[in-house]
C-alpha atoms as a PDB file:
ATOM      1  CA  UNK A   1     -21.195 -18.511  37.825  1.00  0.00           C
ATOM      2  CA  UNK A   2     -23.818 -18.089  35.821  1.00  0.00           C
ATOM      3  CA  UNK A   3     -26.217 -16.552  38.332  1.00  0.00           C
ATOM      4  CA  UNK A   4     -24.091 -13.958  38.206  1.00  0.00           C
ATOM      5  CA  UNK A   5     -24.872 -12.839  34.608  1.00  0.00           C
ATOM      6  CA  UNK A   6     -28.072 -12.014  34.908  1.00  0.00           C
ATOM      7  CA  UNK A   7     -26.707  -8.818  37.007  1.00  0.00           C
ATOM      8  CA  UNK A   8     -23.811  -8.478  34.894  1.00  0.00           C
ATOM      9  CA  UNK A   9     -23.978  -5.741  32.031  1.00  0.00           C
ATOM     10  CA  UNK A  10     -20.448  -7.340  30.574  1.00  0.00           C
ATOM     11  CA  UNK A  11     -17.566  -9.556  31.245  1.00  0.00           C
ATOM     12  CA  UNK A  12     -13.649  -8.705  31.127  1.00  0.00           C
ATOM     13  CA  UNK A  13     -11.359 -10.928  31.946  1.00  0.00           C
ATOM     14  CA  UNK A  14      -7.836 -11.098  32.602  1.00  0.00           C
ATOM     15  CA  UNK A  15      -7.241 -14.952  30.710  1.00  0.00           C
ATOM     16  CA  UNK A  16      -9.117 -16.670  28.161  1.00  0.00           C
ATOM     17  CA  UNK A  17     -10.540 -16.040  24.595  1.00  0.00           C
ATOM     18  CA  UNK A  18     -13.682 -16.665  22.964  1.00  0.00           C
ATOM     19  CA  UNK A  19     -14.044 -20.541  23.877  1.00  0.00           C
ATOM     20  CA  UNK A  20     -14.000 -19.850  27.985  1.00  0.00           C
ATOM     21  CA  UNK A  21     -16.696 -21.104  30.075  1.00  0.00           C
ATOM     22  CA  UNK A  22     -17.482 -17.019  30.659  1.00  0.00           C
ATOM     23  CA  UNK A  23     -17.099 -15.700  27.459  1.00  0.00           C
ATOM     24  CA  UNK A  24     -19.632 -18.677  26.173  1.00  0.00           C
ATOM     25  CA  UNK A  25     -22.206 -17.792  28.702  1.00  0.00           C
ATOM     26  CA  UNK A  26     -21.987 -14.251  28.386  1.00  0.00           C
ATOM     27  CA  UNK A  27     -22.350 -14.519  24.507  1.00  0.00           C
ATOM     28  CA  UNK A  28     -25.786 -16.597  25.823  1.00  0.00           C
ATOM     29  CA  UNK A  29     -26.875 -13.655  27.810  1.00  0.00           C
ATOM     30  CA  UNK A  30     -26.551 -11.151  25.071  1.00  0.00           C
ATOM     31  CA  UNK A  31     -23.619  -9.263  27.162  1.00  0.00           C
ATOM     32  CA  UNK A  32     -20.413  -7.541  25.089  1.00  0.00           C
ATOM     33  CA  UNK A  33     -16.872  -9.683  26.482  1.00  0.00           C
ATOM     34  CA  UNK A  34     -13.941  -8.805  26.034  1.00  0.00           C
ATOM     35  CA  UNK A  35     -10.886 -11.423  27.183  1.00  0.00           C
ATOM     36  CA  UNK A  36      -7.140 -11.511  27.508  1.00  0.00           C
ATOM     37  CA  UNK A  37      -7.112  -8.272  29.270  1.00  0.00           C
ATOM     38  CA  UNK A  38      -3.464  -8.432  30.798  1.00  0.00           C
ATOM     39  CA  UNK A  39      -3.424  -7.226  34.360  1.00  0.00           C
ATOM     40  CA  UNK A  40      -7.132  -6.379  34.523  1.00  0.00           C
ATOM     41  CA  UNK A  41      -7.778  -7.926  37.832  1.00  0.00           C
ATOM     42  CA  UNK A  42      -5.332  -5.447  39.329  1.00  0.00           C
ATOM     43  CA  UNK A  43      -5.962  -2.356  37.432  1.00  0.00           C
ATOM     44  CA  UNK A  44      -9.863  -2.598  38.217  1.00  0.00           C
ATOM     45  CA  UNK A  45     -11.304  -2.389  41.342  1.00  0.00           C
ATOM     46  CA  UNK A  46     -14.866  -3.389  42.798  1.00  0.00           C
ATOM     47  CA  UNK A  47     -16.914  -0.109  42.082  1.00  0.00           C
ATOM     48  CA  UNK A  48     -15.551   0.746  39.232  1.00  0.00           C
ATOM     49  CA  UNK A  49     -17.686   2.103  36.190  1.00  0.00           C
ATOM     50  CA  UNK A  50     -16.155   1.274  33.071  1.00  0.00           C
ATOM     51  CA  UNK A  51     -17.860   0.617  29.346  1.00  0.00           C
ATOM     52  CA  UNK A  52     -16.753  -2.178  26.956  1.00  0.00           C
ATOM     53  CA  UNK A  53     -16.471  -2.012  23.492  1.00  0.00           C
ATOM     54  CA  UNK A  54     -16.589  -5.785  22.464  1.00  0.00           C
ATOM     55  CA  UNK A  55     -15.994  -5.088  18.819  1.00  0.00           C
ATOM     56  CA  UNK A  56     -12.401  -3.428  19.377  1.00  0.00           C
ATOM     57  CA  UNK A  57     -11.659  -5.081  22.707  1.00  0.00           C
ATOM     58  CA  UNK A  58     -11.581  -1.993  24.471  1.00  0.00           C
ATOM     59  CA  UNK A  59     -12.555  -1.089  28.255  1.00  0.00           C
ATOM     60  CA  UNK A  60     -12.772   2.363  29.025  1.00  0.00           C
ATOM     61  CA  UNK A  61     -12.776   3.712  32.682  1.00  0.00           C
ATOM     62  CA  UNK A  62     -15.502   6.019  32.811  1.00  0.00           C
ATOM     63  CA  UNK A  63     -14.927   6.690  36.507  1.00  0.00           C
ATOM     64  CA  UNK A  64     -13.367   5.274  39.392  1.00  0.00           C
ATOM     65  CA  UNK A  65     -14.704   4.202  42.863  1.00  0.00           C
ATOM     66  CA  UNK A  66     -14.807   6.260  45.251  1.00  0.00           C
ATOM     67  CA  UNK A  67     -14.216   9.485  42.997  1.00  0.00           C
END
């Protein structure tokens, strides 16, 4: 997985907290997390653009793919 951070500009996930494999290495790569996102997985899709604010928790579509 953690290949994959080096492309990532954040993490969200649907599970977890601050202890997580992911939200460990992100906090390691300097990239804003934000965990326990219920029903994330299905309300996001690939192509997405979205912006995280870490400190509140929040995820904010910006715009969705395809639009």
């Amino acid at each position: 997985m953690a290949p994959l951070f080096r492309m990532a500009a954040g993490l969200v996930a649907e599970m977890g907290g601050t202890l997580p494999h992911g939200a460990i290495i992100a906090r390691e790569y300097g990239l804003p997390a934000v965990a326990n996102v219920s029903g994330v997985t299905t309300r996001l899709k690939e192509g997405d653009h979205i912006s995280l604010d870490a400190e509140r928790g929040e995820i904010v579509v910006q715009a969705r793919a395809g639009d």
